[in-house]
N, C-alpha and C. Protein backbone atom coordinates (compact mmCIF):
# COMPACT_ATOMS: atom_id res chain seq x y z
N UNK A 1 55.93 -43.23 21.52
CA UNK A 1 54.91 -42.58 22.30
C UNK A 1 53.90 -43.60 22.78
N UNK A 2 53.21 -43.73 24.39
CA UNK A 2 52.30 -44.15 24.50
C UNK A 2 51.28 -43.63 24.57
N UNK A 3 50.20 -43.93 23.51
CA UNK A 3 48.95 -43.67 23.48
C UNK A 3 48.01 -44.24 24.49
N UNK A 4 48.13 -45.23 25.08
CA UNK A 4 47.28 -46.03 25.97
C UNK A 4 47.21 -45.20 27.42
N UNK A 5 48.35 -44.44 27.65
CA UNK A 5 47.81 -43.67 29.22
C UNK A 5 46.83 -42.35 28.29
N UNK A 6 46.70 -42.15 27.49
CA UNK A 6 46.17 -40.75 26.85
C UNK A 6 44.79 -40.96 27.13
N UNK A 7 44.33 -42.56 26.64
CA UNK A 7 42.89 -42.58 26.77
C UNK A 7 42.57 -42.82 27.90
N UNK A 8 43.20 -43.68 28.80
CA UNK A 8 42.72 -43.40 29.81
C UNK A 8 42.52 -42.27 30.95
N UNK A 9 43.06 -41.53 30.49
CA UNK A 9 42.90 -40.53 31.31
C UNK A 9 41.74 -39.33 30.70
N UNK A 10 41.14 -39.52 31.99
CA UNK A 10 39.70 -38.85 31.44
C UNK A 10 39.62 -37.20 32.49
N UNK A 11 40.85 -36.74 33.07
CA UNK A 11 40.69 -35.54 33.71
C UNK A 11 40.86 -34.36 32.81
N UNK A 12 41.14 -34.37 31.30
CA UNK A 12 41.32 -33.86 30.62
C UNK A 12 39.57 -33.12 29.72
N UNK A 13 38.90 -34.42 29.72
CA UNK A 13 37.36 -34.21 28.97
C UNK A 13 36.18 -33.82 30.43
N UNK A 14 36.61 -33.72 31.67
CA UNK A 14 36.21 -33.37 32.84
C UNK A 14 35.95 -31.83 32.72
N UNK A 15 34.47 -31.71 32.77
CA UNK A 15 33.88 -30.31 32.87
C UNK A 15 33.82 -29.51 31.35
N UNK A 16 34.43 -30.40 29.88
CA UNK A 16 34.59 -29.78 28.50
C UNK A 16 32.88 -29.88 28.23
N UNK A 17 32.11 -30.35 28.03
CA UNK A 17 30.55 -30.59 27.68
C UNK A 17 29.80 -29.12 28.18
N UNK A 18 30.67 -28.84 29.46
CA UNK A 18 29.61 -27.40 30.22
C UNK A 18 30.41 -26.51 29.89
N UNK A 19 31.12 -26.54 29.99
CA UNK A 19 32.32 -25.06 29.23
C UNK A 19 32.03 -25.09 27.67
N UNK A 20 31.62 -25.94 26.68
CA UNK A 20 31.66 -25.47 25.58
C UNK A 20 29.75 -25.12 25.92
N UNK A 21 29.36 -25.48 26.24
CA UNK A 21 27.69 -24.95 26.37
C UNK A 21 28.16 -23.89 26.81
N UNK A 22 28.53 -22.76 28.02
CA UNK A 22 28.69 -21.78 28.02
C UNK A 22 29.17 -20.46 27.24
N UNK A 23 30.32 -21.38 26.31
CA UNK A 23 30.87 -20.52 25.48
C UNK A 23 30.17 -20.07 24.74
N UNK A 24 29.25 -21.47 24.32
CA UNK A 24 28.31 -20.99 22.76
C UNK A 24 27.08 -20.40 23.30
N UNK A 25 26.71 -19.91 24.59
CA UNK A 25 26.07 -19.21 24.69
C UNK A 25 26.35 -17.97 24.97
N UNK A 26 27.13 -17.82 25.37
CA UNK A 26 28.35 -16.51 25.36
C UNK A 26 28.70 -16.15 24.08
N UNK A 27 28.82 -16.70 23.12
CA UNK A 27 29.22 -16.53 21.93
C UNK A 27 27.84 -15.94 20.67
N UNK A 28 26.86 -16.82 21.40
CA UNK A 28 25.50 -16.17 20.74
C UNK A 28 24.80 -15.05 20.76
N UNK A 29 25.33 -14.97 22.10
CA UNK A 29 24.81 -13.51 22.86
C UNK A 29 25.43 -12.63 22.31
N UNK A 30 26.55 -12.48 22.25
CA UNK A 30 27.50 -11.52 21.67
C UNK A 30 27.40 -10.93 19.95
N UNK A 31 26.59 -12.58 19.43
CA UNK A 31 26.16 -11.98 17.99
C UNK A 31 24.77 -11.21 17.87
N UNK A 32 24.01 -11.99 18.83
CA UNK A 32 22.82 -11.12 18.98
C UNK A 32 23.00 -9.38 19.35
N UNK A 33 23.75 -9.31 20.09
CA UNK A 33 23.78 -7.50 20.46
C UNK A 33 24.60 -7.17 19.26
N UNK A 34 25.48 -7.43 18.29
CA UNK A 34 26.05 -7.01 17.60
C UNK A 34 25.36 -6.84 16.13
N UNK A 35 24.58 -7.77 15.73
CA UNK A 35 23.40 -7.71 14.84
C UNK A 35 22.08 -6.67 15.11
N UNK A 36 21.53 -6.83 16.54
CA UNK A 36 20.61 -5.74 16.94
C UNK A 36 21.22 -4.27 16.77
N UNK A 37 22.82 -4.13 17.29
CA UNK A 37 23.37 -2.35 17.10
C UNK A 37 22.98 -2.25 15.73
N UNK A 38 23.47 -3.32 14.59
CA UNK A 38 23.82 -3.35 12.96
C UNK A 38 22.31 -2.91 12.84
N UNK A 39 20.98 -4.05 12.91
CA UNK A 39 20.01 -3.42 12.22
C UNK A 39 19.25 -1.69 12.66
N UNK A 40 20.05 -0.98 13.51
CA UNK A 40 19.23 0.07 14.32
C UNK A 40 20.08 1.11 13.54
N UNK A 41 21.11 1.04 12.49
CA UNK A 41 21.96 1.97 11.81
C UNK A 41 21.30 2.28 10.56
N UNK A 42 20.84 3.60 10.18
CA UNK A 42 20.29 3.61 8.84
C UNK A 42 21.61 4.05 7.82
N UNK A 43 21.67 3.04 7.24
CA UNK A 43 22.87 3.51 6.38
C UNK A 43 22.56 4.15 4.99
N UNK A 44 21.51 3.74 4.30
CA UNK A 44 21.37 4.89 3.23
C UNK A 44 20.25 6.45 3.74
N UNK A 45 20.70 7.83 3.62
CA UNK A 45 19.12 8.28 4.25
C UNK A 45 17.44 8.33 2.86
N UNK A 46 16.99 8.59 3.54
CA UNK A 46 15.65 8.41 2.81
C UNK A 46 15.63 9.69 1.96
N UNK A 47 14.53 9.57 0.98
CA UNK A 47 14.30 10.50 -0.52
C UNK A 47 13.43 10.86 0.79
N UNK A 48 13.31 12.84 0.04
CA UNK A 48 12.02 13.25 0.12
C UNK A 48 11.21 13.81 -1.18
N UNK A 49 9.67 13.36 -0.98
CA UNK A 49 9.01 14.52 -2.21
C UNK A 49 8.40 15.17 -1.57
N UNK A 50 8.18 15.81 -2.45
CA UNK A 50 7.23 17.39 -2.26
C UNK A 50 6.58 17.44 -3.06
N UNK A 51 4.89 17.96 -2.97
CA UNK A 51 3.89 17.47 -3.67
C UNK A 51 3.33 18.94 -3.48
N UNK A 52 2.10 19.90 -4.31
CA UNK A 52 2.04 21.08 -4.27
C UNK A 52 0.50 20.81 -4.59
N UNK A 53 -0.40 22.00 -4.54
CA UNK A 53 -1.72 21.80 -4.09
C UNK A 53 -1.93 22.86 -5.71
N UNK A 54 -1.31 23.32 -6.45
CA UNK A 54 -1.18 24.07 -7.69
C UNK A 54 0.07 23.44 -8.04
N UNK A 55 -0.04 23.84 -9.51
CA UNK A 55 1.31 23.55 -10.31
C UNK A 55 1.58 24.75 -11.12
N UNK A 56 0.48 25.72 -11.33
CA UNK A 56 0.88 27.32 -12.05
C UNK A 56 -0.30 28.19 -11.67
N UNK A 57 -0.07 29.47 -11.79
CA UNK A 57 -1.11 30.21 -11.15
C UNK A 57 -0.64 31.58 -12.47
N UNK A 58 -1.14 32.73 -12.25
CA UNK A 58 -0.87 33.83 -13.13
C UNK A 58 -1.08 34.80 -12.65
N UNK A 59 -0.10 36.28 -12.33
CA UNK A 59 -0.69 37.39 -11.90
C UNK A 59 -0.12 38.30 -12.66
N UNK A 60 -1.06 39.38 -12.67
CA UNK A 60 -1.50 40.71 -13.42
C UNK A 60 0.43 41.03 -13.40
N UNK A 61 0.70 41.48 -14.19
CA UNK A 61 2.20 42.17 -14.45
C UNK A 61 2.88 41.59 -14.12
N UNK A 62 4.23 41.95 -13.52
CA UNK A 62 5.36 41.21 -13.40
C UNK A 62 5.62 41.12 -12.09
N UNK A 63 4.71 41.65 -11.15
CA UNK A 63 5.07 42.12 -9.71
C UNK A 63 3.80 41.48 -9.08
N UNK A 64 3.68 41.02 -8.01
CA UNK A 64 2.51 40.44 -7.33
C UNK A 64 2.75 39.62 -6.05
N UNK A 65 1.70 38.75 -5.37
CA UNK A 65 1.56 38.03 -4.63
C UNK A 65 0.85 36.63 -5.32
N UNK A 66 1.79 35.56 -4.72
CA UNK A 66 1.12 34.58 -5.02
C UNK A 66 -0.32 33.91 -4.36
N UNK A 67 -0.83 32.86 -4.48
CA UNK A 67 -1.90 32.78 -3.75
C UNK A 67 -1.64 31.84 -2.63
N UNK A 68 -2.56 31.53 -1.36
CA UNK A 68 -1.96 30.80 -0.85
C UNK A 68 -1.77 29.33 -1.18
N UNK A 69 -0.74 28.91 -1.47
CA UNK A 69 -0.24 27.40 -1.81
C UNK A 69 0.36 26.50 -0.13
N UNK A 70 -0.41 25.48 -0.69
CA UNK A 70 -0.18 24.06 0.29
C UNK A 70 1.13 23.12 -0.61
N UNK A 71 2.42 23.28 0.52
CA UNK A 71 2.50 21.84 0.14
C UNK A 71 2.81 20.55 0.98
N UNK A 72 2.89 19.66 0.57
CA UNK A 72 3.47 18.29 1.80
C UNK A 72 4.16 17.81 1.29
N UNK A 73 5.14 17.64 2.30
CA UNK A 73 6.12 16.97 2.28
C UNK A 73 6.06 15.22 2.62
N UNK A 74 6.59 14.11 1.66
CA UNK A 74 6.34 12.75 2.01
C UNK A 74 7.89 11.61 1.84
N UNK A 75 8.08 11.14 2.27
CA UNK A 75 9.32 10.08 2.31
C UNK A 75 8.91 9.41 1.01
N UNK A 76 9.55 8.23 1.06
CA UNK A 76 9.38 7.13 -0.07
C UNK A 76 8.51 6.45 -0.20
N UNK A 77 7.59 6.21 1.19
CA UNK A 77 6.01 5.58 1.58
C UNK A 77 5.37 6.10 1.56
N UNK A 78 5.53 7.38 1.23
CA UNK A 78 3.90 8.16 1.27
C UNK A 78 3.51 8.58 2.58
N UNK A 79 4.79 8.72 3.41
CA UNK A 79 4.46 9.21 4.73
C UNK A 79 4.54 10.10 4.94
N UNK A 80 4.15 11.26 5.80
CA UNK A 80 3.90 12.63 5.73
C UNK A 80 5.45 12.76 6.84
N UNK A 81 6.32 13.85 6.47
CA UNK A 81 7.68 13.77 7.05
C UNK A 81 7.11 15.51 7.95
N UNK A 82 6.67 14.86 9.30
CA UNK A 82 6.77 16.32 10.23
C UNK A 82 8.09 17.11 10.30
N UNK A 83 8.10 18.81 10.93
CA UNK A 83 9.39 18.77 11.22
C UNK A 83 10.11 19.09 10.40
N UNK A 84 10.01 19.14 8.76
CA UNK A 84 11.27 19.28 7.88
C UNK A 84 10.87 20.84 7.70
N UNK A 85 12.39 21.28 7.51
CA UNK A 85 12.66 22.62 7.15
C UNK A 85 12.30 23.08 5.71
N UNK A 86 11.43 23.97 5.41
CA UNK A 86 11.48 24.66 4.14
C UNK A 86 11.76 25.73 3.77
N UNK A 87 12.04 25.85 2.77
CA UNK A 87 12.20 27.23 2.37
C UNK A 87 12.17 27.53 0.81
N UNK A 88 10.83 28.59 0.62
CA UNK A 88 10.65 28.76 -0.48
C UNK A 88 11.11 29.99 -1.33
N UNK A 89 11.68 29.90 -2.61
CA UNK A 89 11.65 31.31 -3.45
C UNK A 89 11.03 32.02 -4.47
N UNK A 90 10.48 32.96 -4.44
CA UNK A 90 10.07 33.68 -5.47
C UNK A 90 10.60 33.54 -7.22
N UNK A 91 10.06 33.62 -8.02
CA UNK A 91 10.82 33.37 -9.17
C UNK A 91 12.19 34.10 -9.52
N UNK A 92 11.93 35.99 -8.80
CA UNK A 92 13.52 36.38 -9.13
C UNK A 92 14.14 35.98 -8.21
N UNK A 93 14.23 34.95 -6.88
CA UNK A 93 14.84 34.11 -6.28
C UNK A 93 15.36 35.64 -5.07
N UNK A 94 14.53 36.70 -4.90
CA UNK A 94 14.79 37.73 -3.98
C UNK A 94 13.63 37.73 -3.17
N UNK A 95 12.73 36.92 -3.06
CA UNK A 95 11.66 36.82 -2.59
C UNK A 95 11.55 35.37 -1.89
N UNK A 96 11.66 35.42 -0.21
CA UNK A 96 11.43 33.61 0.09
C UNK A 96 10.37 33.78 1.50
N UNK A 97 10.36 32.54 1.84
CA UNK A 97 9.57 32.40 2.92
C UNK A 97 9.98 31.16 3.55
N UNK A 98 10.01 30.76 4.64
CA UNK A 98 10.70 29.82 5.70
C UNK A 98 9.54 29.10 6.46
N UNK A 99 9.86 28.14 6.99
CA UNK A 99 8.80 27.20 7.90
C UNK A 99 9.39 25.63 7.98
N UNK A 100 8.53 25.24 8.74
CA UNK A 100 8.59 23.43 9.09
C UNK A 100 6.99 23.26 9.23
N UNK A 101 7.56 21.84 8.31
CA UNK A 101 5.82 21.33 8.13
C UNK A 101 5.60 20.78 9.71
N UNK A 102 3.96 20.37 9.57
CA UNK A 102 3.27 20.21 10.44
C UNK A 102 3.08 18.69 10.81
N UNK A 103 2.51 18.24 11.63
CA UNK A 103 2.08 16.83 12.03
C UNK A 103 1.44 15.92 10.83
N UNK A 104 1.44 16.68 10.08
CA UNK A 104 0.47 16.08 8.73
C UNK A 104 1.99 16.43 7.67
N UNK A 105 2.90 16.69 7.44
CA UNK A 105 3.54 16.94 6.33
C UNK A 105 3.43 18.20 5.65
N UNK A 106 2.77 19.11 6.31
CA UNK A 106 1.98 20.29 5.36
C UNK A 106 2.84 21.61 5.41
N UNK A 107 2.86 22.78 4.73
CA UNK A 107 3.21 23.69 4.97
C UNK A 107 2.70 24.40 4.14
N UNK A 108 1.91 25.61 5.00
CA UNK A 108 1.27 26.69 4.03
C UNK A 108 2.11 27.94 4.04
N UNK A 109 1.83 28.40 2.52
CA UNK A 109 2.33 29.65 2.19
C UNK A 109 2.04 30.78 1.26
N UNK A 110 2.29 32.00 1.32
CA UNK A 110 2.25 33.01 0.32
C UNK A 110 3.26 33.81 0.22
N UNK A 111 3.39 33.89 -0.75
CA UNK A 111 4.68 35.23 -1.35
C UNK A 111 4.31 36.16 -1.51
N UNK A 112 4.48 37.25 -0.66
CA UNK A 112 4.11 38.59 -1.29
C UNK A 112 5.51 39.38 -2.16
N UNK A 113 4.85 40.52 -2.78
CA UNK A 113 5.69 40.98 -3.36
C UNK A 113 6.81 40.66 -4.23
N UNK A 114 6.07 39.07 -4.84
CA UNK A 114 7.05 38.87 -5.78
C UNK A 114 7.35 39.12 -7.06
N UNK A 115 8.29 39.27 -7.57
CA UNK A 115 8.10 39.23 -9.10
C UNK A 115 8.88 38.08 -10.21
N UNK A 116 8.46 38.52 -11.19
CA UNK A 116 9.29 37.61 -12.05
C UNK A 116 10.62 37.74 -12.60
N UNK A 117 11.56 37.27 -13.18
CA UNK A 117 13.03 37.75 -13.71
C UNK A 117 12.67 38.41 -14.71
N UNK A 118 14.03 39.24 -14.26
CA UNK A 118 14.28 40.88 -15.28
C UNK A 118 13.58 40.29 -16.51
N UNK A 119 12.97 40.97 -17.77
CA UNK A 119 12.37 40.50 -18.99
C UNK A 119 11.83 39.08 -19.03
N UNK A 120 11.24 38.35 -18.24
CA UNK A 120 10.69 37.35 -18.67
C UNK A 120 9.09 37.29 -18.32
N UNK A 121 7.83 37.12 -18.49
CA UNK A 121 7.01 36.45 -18.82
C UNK A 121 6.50 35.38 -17.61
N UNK A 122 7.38 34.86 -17.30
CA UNK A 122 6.95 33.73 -16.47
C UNK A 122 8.35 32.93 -15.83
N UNK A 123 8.33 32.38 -14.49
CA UNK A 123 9.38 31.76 -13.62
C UNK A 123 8.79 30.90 -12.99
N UNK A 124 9.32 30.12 -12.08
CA UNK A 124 9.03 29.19 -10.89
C UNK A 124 9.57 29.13 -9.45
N UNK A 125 8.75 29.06 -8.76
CA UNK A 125 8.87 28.96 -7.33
C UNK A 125 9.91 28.11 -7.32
N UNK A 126 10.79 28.19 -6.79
CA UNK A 126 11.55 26.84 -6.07
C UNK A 126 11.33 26.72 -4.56
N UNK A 127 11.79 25.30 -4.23
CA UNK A 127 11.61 24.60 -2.75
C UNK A 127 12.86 23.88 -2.45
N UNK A 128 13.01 24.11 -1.34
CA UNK A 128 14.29 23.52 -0.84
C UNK A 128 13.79 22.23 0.54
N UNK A 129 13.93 21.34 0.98
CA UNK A 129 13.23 20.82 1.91
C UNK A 129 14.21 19.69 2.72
N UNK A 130 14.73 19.95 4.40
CA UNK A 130 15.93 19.36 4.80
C UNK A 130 15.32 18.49 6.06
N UNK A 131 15.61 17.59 6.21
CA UNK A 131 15.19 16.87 7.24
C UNK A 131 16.09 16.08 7.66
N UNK A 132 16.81 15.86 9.07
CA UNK A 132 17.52 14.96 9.18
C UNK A 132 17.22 13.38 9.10
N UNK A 133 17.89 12.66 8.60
CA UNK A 133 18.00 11.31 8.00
C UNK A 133 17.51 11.18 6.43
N UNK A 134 17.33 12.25 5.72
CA UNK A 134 16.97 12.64 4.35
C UNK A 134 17.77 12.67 3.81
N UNK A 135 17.57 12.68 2.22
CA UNK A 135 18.66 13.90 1.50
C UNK A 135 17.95 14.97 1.07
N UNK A 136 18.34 15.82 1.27
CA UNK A 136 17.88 17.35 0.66
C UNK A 136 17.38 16.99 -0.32
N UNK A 137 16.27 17.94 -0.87
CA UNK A 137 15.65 17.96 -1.72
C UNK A 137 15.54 19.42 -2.39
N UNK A 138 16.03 19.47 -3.49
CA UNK A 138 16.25 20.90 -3.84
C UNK A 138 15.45 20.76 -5.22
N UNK A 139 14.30 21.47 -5.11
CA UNK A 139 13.34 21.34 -6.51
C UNK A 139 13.37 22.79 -6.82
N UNK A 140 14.09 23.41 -8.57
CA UNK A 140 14.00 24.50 -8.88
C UNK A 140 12.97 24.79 -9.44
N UNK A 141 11.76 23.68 -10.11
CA UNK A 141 10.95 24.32 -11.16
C UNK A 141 9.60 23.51 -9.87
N UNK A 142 9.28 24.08 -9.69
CA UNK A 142 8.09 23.33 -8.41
C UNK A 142 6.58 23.80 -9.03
N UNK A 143 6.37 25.25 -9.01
CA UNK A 143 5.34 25.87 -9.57
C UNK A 143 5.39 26.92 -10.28
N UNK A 144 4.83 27.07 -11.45
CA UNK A 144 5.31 27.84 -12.58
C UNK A 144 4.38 29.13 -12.47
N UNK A 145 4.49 30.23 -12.70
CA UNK A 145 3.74 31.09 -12.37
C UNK A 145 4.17 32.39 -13.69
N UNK A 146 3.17 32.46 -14.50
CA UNK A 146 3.02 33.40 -15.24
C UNK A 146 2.23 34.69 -15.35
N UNK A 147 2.80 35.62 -16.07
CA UNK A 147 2.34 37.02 -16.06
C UNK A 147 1.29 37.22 -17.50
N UNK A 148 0.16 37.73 -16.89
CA UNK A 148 -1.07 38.06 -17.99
C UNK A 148 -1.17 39.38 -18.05
């Protein structure tokens, strides 16, 4: 083999310096939009809590209305999550009430006509609370409410 015409011939390294600059900018670009789609994907969704303005209250017999209760709804920062669906139940769980909190996280409510389970003394409200990019939040013992 002769090697000596190889080096001289230079039509081969003609225009390689600007074609690989193009590539690798072509090539950068391509990681950049592919990293920007990646960070805009939330792949785990966010906790919600639910925070209540009472934690037990008490009414006369077994049958009643609760009082009106606040609660808000907050992510993992302490941010108030507008928009999420609630829905609350009475202790014999035949008694609910529905809504979406407010610009603040909030949602007010009262139960009328609720009561407590067959022979017991005392139950708890439960809260259910759905927001897309969340996970549900299903709290059975939220506020405890006993009979005097």
């Amino acid at each position: 083999m002769n090697y000596r015409g190889f080096s001289k011939d230079e039509t081969a390294a003609l225009g390689l310096p600007i074609r690989m600059v193009v590539l690798t900018i072509v090539g950068l670009a391509g990681v950049t939009v592919m990293l920007a789609a990646l960070a805009g994907i939330q792949t785990t969704p966010g906790m919600l809590y639910v925070m209540s303005n009472s934690t037990s209250f008490s009414m006369n017999g077994t049958t009643g209305a609760s009082p009106h209760i606040l609660l808000k709804v907050v992510n993992s920062e302490d941010e108030p999550v507008p928009g999420a669906s609630v829905v609350v139940w009475g202790p014999d769980h035949r008694t609910a009430k529905a809504g979406t909190t407010d610009a603040f996280g909030e949602f007010t409510f009262r139960l009328e006509n609720m009561s407590l389970p067959t022979g017991k003394n005392e139950g708890y409200i439960a809260v259910k609370v759905m927001q897309e990019g969340y996970l549900d939040l299903d709290e059975q013992y939220l506020i405890k409410v006993r009979s005097i």
